[in-house]
Protein backbone atom coordinates (compact mmCIF):
# COMPACT_ATOMS: atom_id res chain seq x y z
CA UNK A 1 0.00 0.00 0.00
CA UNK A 2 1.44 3.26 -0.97
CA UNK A 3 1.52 6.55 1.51
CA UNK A 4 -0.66 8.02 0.04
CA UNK A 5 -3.38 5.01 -0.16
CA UNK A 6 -6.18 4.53 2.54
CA UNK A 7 -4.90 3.27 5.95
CA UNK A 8 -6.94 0.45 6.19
CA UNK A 9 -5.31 -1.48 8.79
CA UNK A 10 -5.42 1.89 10.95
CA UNK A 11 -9.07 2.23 9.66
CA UNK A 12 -10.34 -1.46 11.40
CA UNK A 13 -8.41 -1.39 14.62
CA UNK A 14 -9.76 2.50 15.04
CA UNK A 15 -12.93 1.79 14.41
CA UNK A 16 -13.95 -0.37 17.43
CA UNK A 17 -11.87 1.95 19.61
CA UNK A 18 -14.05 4.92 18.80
CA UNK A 19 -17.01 2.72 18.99
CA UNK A 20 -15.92 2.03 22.61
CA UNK A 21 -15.57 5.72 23.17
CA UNK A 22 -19.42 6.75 21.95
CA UNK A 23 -20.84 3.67 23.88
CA UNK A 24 -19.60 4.52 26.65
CA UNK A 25 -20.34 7.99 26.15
CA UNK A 26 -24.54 7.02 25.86
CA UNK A 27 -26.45 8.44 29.04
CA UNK A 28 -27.05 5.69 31.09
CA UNK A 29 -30.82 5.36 30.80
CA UNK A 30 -30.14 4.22 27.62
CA UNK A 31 -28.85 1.01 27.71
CA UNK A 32 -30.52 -0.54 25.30
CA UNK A 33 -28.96 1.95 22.71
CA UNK A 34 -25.58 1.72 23.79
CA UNK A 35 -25.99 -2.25 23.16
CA UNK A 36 -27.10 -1.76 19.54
CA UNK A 37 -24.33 0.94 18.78
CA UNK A 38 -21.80 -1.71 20.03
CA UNK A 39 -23.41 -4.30 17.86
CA UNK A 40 -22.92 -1.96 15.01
CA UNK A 41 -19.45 -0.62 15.44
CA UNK A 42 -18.84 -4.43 15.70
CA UNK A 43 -20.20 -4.84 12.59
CA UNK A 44 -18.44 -2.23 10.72
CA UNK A 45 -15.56 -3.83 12.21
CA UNK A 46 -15.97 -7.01 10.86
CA UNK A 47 -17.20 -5.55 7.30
CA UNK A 48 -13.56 -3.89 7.09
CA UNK A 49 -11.51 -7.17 8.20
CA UNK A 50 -13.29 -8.69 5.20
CA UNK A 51 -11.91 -5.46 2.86
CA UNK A 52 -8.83 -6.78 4.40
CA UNK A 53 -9.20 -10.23 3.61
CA UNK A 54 -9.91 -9.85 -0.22
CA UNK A 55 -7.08 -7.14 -0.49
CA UNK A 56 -4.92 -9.51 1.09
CA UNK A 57 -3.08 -11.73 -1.80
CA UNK A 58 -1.50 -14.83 -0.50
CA UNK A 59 1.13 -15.06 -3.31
CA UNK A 60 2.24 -11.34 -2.56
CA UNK A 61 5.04 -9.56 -0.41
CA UNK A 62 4.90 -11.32 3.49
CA UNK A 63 3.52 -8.04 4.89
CA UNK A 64 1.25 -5.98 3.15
CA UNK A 65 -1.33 -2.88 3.23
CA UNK A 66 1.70 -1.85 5.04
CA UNK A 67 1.70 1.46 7.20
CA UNK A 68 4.86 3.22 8.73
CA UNK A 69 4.83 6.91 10.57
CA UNK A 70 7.64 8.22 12.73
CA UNK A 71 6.06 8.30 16.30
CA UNK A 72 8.75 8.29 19.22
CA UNK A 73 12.01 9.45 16.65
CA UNK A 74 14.19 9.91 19.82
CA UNK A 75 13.88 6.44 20.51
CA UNK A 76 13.36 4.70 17.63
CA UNK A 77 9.85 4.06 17.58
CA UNK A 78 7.94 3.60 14.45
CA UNK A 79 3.93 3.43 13.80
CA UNK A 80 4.68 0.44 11.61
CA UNK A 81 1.56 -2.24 10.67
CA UNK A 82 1.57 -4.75 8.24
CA UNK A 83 -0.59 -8.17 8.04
CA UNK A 84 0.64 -11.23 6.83
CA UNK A 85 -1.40 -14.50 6.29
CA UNK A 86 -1.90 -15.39 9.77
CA UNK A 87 -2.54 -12.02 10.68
CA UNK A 88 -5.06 -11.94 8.60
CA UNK A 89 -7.16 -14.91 9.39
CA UNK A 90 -6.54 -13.92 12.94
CA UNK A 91 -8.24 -10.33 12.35
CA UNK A 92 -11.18 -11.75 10.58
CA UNK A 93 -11.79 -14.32 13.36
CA UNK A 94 -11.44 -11.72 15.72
CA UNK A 95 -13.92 -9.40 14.25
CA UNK A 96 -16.84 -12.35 13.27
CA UNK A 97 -16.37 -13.39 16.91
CA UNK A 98 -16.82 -9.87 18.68
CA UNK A 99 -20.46 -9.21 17.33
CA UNK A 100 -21.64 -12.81 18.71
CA UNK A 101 -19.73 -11.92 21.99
CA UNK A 102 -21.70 -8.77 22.33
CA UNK A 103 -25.26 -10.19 21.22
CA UNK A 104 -24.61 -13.47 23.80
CA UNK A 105 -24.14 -10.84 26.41
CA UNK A 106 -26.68 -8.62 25.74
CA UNK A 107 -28.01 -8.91 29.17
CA UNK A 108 -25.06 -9.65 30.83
CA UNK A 109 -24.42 -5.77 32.41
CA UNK A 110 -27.91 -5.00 32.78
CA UNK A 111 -28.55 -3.61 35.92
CA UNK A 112 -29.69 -6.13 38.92
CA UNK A 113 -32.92 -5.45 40.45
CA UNK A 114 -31.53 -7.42 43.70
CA UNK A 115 -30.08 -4.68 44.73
CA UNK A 116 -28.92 -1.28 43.58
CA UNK A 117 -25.09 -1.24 45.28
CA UNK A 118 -24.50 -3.78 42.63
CA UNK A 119 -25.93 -1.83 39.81
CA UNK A 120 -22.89 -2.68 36.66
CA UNK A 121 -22.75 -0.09 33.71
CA UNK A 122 -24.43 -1.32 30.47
CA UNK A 123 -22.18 0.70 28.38
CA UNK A 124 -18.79 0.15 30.22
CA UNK A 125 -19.80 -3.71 29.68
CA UNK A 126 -19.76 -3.16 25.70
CA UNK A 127 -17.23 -0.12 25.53
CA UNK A 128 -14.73 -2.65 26.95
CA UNK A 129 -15.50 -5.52 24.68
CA UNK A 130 -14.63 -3.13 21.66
CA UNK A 131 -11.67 -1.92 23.41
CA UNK A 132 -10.59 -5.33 23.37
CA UNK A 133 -11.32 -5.92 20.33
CA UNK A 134 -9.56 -2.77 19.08
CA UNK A 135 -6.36 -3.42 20.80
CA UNK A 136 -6.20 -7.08 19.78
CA UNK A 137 -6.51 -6.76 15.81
CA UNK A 138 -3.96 -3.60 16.32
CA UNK A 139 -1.48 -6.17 17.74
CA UNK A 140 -1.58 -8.43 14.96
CA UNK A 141 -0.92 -5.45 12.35
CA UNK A 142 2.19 -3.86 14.42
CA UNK A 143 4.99 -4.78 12.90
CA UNK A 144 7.14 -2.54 15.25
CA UNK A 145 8.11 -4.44 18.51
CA UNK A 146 7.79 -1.51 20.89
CA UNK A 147 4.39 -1.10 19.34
CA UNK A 148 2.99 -4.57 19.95
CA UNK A 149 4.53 -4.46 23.08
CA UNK A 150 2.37 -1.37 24.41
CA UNK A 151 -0.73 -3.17 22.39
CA UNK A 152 0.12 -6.46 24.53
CA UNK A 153 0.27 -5.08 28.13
CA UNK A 154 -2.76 -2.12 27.16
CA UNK A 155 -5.25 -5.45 26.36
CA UNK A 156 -5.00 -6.62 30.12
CA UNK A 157 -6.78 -3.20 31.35
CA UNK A 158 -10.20 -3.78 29.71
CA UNK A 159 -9.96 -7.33 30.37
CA UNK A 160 -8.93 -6.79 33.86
CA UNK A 161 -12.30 -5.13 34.24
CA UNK A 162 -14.42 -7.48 32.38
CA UNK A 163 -13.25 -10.16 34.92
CA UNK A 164 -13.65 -8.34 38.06
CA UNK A 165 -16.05 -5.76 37.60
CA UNK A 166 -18.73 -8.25 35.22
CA UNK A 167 -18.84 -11.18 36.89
CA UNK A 168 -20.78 -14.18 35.87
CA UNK A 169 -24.47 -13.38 37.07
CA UNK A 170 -25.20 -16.71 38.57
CA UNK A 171 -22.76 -15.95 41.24
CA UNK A 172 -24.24 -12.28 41.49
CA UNK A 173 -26.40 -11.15 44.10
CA UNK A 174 -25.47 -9.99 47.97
CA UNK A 175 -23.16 -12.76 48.30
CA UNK A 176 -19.32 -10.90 49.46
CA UNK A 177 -17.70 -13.93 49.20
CA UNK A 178 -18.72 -14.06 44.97
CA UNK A 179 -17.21 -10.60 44.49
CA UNK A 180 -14.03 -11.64 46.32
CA UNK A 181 -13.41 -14.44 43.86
CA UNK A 182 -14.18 -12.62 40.89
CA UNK A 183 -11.33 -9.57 42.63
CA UNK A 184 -8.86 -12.73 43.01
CA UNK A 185 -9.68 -13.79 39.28
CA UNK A 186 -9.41 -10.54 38.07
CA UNK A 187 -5.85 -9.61 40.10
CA UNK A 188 -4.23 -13.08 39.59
CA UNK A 189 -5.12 -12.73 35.48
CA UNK A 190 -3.43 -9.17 35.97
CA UNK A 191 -0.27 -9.83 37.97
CA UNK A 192 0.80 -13.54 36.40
CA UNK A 193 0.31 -11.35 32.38
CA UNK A 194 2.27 -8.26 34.02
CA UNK A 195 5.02 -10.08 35.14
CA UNK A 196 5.41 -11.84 31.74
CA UNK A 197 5.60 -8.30 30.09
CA UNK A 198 8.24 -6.82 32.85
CA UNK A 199 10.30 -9.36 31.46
CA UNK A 200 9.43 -9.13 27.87
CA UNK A 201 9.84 -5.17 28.22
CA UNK A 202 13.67 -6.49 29.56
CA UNK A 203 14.10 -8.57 26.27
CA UNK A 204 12.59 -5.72 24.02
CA UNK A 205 15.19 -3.19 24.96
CA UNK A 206 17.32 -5.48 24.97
CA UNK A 207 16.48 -6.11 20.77
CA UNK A 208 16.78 -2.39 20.70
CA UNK A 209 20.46 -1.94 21.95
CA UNK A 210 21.56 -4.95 19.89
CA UNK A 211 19.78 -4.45 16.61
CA UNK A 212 19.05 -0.81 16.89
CA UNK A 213 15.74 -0.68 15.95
CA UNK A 214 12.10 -2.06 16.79
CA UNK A 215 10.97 -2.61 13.11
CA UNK A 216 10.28 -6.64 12.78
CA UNK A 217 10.79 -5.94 8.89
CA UNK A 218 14.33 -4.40 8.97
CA UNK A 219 15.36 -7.19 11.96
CA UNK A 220 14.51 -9.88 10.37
CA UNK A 221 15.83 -8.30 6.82
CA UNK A 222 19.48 -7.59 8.60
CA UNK A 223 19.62 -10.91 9.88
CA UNK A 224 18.67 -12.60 6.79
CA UNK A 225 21.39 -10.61 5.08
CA UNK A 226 23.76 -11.54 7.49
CA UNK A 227 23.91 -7.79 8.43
CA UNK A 228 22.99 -8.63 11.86
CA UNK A 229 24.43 -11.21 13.91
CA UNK A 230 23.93 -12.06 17.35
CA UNK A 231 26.21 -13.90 20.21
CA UNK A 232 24.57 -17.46 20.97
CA UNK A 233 23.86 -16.60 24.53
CA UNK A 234 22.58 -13.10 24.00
CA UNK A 235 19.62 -14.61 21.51
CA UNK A 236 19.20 -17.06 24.00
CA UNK A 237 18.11 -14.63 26.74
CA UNK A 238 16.11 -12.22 24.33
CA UNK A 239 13.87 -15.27 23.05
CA UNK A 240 13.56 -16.43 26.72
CA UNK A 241 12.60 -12.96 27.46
CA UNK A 242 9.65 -13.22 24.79
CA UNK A 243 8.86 -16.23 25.00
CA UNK A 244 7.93 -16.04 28.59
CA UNK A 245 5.27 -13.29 27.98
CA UNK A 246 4.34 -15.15 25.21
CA UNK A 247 3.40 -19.00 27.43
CA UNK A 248 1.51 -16.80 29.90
CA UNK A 249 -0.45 -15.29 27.60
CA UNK A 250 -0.98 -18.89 25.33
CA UNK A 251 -1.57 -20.25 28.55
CA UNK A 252 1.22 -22.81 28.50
CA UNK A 253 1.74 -24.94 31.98
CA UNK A 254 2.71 -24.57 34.41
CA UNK A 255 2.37 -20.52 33.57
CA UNK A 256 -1.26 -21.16 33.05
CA UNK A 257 -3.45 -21.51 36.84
CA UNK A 258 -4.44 -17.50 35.92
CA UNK A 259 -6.87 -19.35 32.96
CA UNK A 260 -9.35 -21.12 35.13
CA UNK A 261 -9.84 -18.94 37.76
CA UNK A 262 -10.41 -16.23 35.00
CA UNK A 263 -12.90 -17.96 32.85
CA UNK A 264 -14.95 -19.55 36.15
CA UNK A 265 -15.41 -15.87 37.37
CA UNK A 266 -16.27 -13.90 34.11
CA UNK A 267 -19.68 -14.05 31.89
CA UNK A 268 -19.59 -16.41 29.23
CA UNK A 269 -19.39 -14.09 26.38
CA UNK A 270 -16.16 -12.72 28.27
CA UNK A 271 -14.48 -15.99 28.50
CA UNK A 272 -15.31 -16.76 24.59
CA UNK A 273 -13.31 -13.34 24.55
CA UNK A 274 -10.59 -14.79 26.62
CA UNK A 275 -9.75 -18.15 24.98
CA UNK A 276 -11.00 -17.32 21.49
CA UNK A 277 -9.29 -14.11 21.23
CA UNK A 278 -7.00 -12.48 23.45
CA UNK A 279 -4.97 -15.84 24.19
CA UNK A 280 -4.76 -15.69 20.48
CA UNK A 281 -2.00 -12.85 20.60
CA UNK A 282 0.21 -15.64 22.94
CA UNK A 283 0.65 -17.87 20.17
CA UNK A 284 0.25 -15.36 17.22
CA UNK A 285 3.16 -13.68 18.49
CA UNK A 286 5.37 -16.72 19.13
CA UNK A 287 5.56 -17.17 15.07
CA UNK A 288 5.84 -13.75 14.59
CA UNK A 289 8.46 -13.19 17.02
CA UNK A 290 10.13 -15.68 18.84
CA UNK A 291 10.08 -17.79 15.38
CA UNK A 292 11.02 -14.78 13.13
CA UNK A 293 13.62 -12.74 15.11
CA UNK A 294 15.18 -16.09 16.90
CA UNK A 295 15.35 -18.76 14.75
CA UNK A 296 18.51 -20.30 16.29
CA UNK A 297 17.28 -19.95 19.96
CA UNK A 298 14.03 -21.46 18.95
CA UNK A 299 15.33 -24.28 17.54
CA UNK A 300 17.28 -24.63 20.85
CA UNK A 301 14.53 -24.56 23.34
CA UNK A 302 12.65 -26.85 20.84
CA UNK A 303 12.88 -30.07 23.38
CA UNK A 304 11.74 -28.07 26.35
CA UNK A 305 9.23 -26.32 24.85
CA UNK A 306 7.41 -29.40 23.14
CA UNK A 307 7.78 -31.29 26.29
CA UNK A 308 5.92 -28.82 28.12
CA UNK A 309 3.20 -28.68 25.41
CA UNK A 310 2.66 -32.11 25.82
CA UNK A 311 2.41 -32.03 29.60
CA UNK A 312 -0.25 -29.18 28.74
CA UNK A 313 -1.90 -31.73 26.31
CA UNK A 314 -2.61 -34.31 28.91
CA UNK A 315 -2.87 -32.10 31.87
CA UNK A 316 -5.53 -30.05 30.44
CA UNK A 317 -7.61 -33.15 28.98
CA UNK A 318 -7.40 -34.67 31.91
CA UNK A 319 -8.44 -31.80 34.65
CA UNK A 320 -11.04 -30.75 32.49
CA UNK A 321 -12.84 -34.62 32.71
CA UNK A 322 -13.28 -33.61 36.15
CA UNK A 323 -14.99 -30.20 36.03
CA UNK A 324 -18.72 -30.14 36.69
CA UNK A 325 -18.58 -26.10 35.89
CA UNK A 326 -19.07 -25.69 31.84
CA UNK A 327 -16.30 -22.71 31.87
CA UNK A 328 -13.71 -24.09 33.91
CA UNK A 329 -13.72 -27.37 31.67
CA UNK A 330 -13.50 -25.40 28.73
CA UNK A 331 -10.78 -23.63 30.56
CA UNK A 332 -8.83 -26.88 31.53
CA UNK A 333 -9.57 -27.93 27.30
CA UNK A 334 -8.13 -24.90 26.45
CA UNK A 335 -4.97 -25.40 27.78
CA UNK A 336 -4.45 -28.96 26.24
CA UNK A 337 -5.60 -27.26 23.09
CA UNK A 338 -2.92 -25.09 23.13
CA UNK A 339 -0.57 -26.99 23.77
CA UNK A 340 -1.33 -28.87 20.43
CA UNK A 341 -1.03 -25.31 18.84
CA UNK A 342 2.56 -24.48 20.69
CA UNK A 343 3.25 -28.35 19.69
CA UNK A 344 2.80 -27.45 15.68
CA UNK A 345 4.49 -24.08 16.10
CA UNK A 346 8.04 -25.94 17.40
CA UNK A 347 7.50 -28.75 15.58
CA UNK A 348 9.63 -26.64 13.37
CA UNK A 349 7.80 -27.73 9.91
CA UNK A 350 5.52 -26.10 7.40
CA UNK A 351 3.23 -28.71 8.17
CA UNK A 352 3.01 -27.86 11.81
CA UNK A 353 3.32 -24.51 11.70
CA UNK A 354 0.37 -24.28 8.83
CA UNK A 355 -1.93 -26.65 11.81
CA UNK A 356 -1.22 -24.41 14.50
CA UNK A 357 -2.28 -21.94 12.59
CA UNK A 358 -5.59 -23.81 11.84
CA UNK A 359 -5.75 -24.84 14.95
CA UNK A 360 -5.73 -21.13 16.40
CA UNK A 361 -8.90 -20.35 13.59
């Protein structure tokens, strides 16, 4: 895409960002329109990722409808988005999904007639869902680390709140003891996803001072050429570094006990959002980055890494046999399902690779 061209890529993540802002901006008697302008917004959304899709052409450059502004110069920080073929199935998923989140939680915020303390914003409910869904397609179009970096930690604030502040309603009610697990849900999803970032926000700057830039494009372009060359040990730490955000955002165990206590807590449309989309970015951004900018040090943490996808495998399948609560066996699934996706990833073969991918759709 040329400068001068449409942004498109700026155009759909955007979108659902502003829609967040004028839903939540609806007076609060009128819930009922602040539900339909979501469903809209949504909509749009999704009517754009499918401009996306057809522009898309699979036997074209790796990254296209490319974007790229100057935005932090002092540090090297670049505005840079680009979509790629997993990308772009990723962002169309993403945006059919959000519109049957919102309507299967249409009544999910309304307020409850138990009593008025617990009264939960209609349009903070739906404002948040779009946020999400904003910040989520946004990370699979940066192409500048620093960028999806920001994108990655920004995601956990809505989400935070759709945990702990909207609750799944057949725990709702006067009952203390409810809101205090949905609190601990809400934290422990907060602080186990923060504490992978601190120490992919380590490995980042660390890219920075040995490549001297954030752009995935010109990385990955340097090292191809031979350009850029790194010490053994020192790609070593930096994939660790990502990699570790990456697992507790997948979930992969044992980095994943945040994932049940999440999805037993939150409404069922928010959990769809949890598994179906946000843990998407975990495993999105392993091929993207730990695959792309550390070959070597992938291929060296191969054995550990498919050993603990395995343990996920059966782990998962077999906690979730015991669950008599619909989300947290979906939660306990998830997890062995992902580990089949992290299992294809570093498998290391087009054919894996191309099922994880699959497997993530």
């Amino acid at each position: 895409m040329s400068a001068s061209s449409f942004p498109l890529l700026t155009a759909t993540a955007v979108l659902p960002a502003v829609g967040a802002i004028v839903t939540a901006a609806v007076p609060a008697a009128r819930r009922t329109a602040a539900k339909w302008l979501a469903l809209l917004f949504s909509l749009a959304t999704l009517a754009l990722a499918v401009v996306v899709l057809v522009r898309f052409d699979p036997g074209g450059a790796r990254y296209q409808l490319t974007e790229s502004h100057a935005w932090i110069s002092d540090f090297g920080v670049r505005y840079e988005l680009g979509v790629d073929g997993i990308g772009v199935a990723l962002i169309a998923l993403t945006a059919l999904l959000i519109p049957f989140v919102i309507l299967a939680g249409w009544h999910d915020a309304d307020p409850l007639e138990t009593s008025s303390k617990r009264w939960r914003p209609t349009q903070g409910f739906f404002a948040l869902i779009l946020m999400v869904e904003a910040m989520v397609i946004l990370s699979f179009e940066a192409t500048d680390v620093f960028l999806f970096y920001i994108l990655f930690e920004a995601m956990l604030i809505p989400m935070y709140f759709l945990i702990g502040g909207f609750g799944d309603r057949a725990h709702a009610g006067t009952d203390d003891r409810a809101a205090a697990q949905r609190s601990y849900a809400a934290v422990k999803f907060l602080l186990y996803n923060l504490a992978g970032g601190l120490v992919m926000l380590a490995a980042v700057i660390g890219l920075y001072v040995v490549a001297g830039s954030f752009s995935l494009t010109e990385i990955t372009a340097a090292r191809a050429s031979g350009e850029l060359s790194m010490a053994t040990d020192t790609e070593r730490l930096l994939f660790l570094g990502f990699f570790l955000a990456f697992a507790v955002k997948a979930p992969l165990w044992p980095l994943h006990t945040w994932l049940p206590n999440a999805m037993g807590e939150a409404t069922a449309p928010v959990a769809v959002l949890i598994t179906a989309v946000v843990d998407k970015v975990g495993t999105f951004a392993m091929l993207r980055f730990c695959l792309g900018l550390f070959p070597e040090a992938s291929k060296w943490a191969t054995p550990v890494i498919i050993t603990l996808a395995l343990v996920s495998i059966v782990y998962g399948a077999l906690l979730a046999v015991g669950q008599r609560d619909i989300k947290r066996l979906i939660a306990y699934a998830s997890i062995s399902h992902f580990g089949f996706i992290i299992l294809g990833i570093f498998a290391m073969t087009s054919q894996g690779q191309s099922g994880a991918t699959l497997y993530m759709v």
